[in-house]
C-alpha atoms as a PDB file:
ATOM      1  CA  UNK A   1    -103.833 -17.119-156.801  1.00  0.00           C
ATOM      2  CA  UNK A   2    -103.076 -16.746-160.336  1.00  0.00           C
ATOM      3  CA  UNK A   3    -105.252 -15.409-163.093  1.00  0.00           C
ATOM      4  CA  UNK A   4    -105.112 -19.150-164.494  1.00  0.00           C
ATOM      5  CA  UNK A   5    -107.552 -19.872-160.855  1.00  0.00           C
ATOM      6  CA  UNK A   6    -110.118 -16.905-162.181  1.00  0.00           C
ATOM      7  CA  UNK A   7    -110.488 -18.569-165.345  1.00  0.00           C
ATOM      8  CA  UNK A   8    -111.108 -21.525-163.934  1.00  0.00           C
ATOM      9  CA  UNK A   9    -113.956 -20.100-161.497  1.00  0.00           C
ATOM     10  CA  UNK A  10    -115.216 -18.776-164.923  1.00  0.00           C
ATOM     11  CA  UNK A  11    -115.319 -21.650-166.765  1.00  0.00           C
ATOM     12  CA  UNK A  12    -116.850 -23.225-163.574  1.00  0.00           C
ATOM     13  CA  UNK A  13    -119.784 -20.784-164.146  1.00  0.00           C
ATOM     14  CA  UNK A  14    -119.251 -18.882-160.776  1.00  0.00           C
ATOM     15  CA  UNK A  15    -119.567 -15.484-161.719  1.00  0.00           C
ATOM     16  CA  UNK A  16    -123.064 -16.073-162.942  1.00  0.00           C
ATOM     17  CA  UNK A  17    -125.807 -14.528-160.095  1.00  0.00           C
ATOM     18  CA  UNK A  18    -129.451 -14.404-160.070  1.00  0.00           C
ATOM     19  CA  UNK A  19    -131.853 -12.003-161.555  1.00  0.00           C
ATOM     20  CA  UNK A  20    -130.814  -8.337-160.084  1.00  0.00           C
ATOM     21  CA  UNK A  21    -134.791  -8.242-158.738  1.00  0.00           C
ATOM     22  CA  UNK A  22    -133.754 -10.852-156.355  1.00  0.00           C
ATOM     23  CA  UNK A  23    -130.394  -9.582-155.185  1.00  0.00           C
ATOM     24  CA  UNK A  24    -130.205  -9.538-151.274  1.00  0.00           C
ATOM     25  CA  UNK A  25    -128.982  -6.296-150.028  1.00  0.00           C
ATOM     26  CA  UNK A  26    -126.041  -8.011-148.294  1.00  0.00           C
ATOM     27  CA  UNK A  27    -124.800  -9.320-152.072  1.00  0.00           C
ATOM     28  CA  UNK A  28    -124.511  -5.934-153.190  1.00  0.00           C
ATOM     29  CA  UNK A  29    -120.863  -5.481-152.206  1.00  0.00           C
ATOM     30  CA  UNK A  30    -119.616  -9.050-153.957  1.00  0.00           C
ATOM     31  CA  UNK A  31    -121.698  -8.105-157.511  1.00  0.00           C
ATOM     32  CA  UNK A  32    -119.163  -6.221-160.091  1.00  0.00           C
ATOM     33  CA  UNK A  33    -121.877  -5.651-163.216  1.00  0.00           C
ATOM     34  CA  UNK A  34    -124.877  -6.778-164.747  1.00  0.00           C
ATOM     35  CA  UNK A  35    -125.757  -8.769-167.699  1.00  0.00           C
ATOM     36  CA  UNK A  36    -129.203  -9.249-169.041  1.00  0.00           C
ATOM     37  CA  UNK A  37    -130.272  -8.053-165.565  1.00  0.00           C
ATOM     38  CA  UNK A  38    -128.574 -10.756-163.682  1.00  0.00           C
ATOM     39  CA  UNK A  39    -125.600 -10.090-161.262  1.00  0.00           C
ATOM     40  CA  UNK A  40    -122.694 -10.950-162.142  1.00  0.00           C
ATOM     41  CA  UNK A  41    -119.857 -12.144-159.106  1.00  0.00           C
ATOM     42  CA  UNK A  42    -116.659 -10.292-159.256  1.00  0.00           C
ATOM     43  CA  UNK A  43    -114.407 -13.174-159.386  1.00  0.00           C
ATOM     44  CA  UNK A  44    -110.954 -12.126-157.757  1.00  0.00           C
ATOM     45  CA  UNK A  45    -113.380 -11.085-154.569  1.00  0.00           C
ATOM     46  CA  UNK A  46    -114.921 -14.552-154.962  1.00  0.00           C
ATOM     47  CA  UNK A  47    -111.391 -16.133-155.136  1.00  0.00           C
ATOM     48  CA  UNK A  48    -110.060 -14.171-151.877  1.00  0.00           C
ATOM     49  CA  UNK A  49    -112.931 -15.679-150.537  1.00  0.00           C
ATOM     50  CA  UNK A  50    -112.325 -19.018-151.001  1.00  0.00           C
ATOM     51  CA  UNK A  51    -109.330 -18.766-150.214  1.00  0.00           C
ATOM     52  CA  UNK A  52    -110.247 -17.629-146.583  1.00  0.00           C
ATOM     53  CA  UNK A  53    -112.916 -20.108-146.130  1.00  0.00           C
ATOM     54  CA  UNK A  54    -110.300 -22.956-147.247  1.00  0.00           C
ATOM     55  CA  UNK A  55    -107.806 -21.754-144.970  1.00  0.00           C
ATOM     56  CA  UNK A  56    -110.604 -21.931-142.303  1.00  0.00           C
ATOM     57  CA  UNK A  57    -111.594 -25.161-142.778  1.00  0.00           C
ATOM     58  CA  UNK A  58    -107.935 -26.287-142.872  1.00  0.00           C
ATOM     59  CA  UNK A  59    -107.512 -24.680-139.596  1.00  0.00           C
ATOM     60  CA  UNK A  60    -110.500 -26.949-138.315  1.00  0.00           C
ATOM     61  CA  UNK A  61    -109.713 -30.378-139.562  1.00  0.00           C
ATOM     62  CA  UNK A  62    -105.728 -29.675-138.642  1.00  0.00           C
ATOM     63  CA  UNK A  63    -107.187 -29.816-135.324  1.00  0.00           C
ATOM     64  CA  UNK A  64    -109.027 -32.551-135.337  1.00  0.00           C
ATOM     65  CA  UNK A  65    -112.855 -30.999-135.715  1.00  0.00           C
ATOM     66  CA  UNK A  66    -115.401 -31.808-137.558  1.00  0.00           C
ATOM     67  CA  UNK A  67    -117.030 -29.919-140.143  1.00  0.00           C
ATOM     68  CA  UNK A  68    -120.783 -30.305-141.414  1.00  0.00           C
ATOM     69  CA  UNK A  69    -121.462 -30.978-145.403  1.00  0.00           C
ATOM     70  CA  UNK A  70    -125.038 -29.389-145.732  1.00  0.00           C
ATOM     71  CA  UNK A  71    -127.148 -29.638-148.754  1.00  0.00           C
ATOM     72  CA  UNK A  72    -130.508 -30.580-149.931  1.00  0.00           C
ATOM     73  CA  UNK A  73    -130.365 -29.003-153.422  1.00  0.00           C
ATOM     74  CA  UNK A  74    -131.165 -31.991-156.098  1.00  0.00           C
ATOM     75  CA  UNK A  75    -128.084 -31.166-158.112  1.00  0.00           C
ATOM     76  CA  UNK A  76    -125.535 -30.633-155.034  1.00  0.00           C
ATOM     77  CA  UNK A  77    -126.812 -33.496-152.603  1.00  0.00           C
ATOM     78  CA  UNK A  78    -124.503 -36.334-154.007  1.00  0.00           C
ATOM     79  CA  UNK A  79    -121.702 -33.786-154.996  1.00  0.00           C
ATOM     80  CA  UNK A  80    -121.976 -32.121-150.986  1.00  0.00           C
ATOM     81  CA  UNK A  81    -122.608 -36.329-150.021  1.00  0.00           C
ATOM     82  CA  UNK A  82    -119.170 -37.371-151.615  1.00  0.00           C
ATOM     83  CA  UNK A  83    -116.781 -34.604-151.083  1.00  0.00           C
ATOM     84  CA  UNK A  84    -118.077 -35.559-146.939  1.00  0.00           C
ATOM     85  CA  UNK A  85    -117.131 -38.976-147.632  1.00  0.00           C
ATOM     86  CA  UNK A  86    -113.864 -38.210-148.956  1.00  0.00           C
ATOM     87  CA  UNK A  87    -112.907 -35.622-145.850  1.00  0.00           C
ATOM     88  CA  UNK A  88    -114.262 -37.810-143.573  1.00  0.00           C
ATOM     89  CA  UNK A  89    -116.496 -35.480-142.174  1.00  0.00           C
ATOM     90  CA  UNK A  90    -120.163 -36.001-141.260  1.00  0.00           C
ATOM     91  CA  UNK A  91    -122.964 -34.978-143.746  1.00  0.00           C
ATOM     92  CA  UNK A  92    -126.699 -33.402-144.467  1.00  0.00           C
ATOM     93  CA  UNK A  93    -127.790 -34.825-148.033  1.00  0.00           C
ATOM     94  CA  UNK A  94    -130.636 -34.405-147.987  1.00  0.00           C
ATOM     95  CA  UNK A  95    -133.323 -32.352-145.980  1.00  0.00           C
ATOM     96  CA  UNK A  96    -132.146 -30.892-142.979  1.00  0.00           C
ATOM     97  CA  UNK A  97    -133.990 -31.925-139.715  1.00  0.00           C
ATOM     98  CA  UNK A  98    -134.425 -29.062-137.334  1.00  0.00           C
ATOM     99  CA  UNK A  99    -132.758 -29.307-134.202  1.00  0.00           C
ATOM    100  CA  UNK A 100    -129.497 -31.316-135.711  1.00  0.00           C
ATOM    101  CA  UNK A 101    -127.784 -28.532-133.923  1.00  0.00           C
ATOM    102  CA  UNK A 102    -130.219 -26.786-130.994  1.00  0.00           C
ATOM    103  CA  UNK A 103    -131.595 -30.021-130.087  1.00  0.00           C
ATOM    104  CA  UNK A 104    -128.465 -31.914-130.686  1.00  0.00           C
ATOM    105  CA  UNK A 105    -128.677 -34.086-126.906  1.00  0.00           C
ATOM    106  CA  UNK A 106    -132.486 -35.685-128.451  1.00  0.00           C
ATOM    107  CA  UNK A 107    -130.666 -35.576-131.726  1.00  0.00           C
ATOM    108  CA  UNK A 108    -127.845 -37.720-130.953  1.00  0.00           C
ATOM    109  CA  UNK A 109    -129.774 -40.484-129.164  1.00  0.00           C
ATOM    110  CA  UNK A 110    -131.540 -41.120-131.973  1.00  0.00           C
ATOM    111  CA  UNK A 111    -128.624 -41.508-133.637  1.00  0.00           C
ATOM    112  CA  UNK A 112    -127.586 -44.097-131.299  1.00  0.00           C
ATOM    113  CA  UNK A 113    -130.318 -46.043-131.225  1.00  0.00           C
ATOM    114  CA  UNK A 114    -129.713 -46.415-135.435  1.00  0.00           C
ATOM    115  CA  UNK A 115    -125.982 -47.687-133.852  1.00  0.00           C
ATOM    116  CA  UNK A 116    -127.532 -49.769-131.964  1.00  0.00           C
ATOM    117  CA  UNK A 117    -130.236 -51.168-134.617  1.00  0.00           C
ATOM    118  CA  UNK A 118    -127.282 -51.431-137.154  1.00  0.00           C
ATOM    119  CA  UNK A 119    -125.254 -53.626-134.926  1.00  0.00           C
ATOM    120  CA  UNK A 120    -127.860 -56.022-133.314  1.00  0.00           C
ATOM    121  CA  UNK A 121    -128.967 -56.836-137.352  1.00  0.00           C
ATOM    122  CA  UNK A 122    -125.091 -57.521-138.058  1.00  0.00           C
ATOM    123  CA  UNK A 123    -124.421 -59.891-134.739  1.00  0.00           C
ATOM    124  CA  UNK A 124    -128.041 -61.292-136.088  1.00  0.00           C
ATOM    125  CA  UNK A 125    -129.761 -60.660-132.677  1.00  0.00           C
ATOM    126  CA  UNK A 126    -132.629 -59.471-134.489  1.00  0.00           C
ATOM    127  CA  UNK A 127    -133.025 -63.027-135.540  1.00  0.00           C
ATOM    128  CA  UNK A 128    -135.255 -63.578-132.425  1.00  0.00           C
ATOM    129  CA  UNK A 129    -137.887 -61.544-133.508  1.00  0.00           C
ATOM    130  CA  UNK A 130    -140.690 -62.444-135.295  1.00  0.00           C
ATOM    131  CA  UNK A 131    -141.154 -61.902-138.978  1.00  0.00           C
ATOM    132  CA  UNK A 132    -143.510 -59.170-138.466  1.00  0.00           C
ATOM    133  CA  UNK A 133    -141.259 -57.165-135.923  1.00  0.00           C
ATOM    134  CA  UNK A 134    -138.263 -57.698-137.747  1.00  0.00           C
ATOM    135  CA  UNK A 135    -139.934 -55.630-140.879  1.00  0.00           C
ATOM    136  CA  UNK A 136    -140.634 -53.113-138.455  1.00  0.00           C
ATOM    137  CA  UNK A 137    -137.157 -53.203-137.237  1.00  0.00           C
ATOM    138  CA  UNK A 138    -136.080 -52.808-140.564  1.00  0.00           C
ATOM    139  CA  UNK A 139    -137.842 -50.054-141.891  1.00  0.00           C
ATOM    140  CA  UNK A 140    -136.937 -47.873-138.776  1.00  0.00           C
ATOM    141  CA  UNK A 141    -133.345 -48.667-139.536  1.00  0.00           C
ATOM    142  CA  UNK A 142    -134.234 -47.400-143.016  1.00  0.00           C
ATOM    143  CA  UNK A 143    -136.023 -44.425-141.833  1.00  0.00           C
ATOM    144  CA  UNK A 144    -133.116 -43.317-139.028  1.00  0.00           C
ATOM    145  CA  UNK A 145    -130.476 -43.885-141.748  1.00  0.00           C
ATOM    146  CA  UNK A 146    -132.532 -41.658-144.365  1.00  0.00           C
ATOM    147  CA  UNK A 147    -132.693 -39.107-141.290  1.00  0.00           C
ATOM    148  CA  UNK A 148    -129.668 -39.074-139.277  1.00  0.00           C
ATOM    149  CA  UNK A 149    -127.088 -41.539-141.817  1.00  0.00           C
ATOM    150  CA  UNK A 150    -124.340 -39.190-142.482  1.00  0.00           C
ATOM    151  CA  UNK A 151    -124.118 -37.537-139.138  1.00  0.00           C
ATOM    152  CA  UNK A 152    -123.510 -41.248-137.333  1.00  0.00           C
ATOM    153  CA  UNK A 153    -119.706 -40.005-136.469  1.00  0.00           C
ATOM    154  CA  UNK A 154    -120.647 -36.680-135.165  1.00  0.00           C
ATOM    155  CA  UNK A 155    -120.390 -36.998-131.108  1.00  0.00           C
ATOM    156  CA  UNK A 156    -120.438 -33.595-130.579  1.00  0.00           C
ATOM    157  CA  UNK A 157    -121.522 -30.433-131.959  1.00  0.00           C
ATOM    158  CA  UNK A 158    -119.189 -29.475-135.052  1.00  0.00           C
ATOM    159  CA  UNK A 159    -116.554 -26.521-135.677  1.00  0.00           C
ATOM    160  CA  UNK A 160    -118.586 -25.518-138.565  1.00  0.00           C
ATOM    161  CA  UNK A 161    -120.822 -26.212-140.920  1.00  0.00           C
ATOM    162  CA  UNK A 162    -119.939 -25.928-145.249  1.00  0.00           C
ATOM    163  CA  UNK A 163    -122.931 -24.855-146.831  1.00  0.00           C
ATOM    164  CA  UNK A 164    -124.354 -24.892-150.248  1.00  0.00           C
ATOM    165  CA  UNK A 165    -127.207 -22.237-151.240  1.00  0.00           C
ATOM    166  CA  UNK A 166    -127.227 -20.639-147.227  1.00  0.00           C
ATOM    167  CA  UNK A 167    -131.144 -19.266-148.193  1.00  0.00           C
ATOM    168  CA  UNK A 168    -131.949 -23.074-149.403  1.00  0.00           C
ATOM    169  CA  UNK A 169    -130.710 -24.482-146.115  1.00  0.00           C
ATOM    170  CA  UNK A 170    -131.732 -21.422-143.885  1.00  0.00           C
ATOM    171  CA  UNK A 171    -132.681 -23.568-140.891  1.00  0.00           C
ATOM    172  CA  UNK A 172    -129.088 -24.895-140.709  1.00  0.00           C
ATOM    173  CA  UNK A 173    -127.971 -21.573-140.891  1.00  0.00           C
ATOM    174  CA  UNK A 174    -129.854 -20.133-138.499  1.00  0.00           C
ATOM    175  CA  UNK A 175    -128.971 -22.955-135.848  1.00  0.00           C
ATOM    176  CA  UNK A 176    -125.594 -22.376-136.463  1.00  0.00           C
ATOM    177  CA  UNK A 177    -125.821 -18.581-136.155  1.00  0.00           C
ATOM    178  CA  UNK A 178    -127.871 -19.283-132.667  1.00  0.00           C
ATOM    179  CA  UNK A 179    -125.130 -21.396-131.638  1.00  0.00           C
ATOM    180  CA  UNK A 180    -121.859 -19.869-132.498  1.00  0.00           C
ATOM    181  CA  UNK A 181    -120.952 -22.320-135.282  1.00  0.00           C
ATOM    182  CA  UNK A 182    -118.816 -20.543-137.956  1.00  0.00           C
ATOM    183  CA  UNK A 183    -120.943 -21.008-141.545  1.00  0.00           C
ATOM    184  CA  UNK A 184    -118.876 -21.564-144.545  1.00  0.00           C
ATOM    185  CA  UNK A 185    -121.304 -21.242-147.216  1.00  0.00           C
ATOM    186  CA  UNK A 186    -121.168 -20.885-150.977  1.00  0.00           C
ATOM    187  CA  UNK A 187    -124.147 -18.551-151.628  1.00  0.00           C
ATOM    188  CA  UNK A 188    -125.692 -16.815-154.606  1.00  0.00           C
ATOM    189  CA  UNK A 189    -126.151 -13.333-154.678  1.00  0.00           C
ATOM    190  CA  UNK A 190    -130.234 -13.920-153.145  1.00  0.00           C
ATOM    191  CA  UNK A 191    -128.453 -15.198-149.942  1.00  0.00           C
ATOM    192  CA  UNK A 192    -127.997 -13.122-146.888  1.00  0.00           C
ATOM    193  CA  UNK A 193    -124.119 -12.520-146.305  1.00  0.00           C
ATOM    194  CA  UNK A 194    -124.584 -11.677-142.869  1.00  0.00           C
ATOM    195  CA  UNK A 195    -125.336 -14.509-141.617  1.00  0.00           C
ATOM    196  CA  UNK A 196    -122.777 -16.506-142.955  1.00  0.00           C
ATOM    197  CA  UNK A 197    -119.204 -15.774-141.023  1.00  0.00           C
ATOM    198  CA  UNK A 198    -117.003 -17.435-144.124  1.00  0.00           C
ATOM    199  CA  UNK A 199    -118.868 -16.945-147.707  1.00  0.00           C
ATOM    200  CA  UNK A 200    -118.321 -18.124-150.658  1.00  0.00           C
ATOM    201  CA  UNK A 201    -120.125 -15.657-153.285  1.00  0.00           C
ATOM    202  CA  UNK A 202    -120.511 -17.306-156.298  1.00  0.00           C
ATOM    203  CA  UNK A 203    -123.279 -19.362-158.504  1.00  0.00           C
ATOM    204  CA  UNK A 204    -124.612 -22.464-155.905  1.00  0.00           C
ATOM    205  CA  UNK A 205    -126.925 -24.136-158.649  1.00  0.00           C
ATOM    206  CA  UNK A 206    -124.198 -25.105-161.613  1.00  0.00           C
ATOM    207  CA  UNK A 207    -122.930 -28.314-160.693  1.00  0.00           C
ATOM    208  CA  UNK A 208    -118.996 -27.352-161.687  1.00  0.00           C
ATOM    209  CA  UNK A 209    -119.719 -24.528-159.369  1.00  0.00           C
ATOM    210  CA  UNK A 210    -120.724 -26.478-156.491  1.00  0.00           C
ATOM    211  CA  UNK A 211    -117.639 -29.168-157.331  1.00  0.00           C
ATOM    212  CA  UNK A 212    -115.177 -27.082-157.520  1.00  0.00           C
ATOM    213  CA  UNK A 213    -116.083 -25.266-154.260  1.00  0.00           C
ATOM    214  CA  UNK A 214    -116.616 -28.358-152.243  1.00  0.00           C
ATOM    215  CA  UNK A 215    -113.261 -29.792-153.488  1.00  0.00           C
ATOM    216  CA  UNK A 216    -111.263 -26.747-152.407  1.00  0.00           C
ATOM    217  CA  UNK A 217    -113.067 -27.073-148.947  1.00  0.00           C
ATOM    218  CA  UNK A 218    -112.159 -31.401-149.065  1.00  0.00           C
ATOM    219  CA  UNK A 219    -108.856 -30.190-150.510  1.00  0.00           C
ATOM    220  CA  UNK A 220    -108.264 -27.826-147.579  1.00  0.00           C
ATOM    221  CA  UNK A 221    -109.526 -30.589-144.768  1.00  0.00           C
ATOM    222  CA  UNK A 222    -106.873 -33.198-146.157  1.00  0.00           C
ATOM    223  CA  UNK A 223    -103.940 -30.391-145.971  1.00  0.00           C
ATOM    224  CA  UNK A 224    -104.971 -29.458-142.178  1.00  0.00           C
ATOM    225  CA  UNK A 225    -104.674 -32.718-141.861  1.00  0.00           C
ATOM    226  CA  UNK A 226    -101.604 -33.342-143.009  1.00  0.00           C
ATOM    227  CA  UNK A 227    -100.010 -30.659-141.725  1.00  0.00           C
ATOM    228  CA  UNK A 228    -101.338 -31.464-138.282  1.00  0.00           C
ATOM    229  CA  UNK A 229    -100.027 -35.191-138.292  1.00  0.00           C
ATOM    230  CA  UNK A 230     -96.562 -34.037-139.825  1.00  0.00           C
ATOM    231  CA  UNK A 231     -96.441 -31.882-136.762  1.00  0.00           C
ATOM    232  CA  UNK A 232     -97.009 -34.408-134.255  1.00  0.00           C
ATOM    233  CA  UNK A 233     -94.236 -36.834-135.831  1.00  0.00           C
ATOM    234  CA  UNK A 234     -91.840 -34.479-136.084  1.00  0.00           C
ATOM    235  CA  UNK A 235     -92.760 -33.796-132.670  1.00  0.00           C
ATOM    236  CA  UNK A 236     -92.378 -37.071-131.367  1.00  0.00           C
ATOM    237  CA  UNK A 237     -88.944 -37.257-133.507  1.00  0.00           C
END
């Protein structure tokens, strides 16, 4: 990358950490200087990073796997919800429900039964019911979609999961980590490093920081992508 890309993670605000009083010990090796006693991120070590975990999740969606958008941080839940959308890969806006991963089996059959829900009201077989079971039909639509919405096209257990703020969502991580699922997570310097097998060091609370990172990683998911299908056609040329 060019020095054009570090300005732009500075302008994004990435190189600005927390308080040095709440530095994980893990952090240390990703923190250049201090200013006003905050860390500060040293930015070509954040770049190389992102590079890695872009490359990763290239790798992943190139061959066909699906990748986890996690966050439940107010000011990253639509940015993590849209950038999912747009690499059509399931999502966690919201709070994380223990067990998405460990209990996955129980998991996933409630996840049917919202398919289920969902197409019975469209065909309008819920029509049958009365008016009183029908609102109770309805709200546990509401309440499975609120739970389980953005992980309806997950059939299996992901590749990996994308992460904002790794301590915010530290059940995720630690499911994943049980599991085996690689963690790509962009995490502030109070985050623990070691648990997260692809980080992203960097500021996980400014919004432009949190954009930019989860574009790279929807950027990186359409390239895999890409270069995965241009494979196979030139294949079957």
């Amino acid at each position: 990358m060019s020095a054009t890309d570090i300005k732009t993670l500075f302008e994004a605000g990435m190189h600005s950490g927390l308080a040095r009083a709440r530095r994980h010990p893990s952090a240390a090796r990703f923190i250049c200087t201090a200013k006003d006693r905050a860390d500060i991120f040293d930015l070509e070590e954040t770049e190389r990073r992102l590079a890695t975990a872009a490359a990763f999740a290239a790798a992943c969606a190139g061959s066909g796997k699906q990748i986890v958008f996690v966050s439940g941080k107010h000011e990253a839940i639509e940015i993590v919800k849209q950038a999912a959308l747009r690499a059509g890969m399931p999502y966690v806006a919201g709070r994380w429900i223990g067990g998405s991963l460990t209990n996955f089996k129980n998991i996933r059959k409630r996840i049917d039964r919202l398919e289920k829900l969902m197409a019975d009201r469209d065909a309008g077989l819920l029509d049958k019911y009365t008016k009183r079971e029908r609102l109770l039909l309805d709200r546990e639509i509401d309440e499975l979609l609120g739970r389980f919405g953005g992980l309806v096209s997950m059939t299996e257990l992901p590749a990996a999961l994308f992460v904002v703020d790794t301590r915010h969502e530290s059940t995720a991580v630690k499911e994943a980590n049980q599991l085996g699922i690689p963690v790509i997570g962009l995490a502030n310097s109070d985050c623990d490093f070691s648990l997260i097998q692809y980080p992203v060091p960097a500021n996980d609370t400014s919004v432009r920081s949190v954009r930019l990172v989860a574009e790279a990683i929807v950027d990186a998911c359409a390239s895999g992508k890409k270069a995965a299908s241009a494979k196979v056609n030139n294949t079957a040329a």
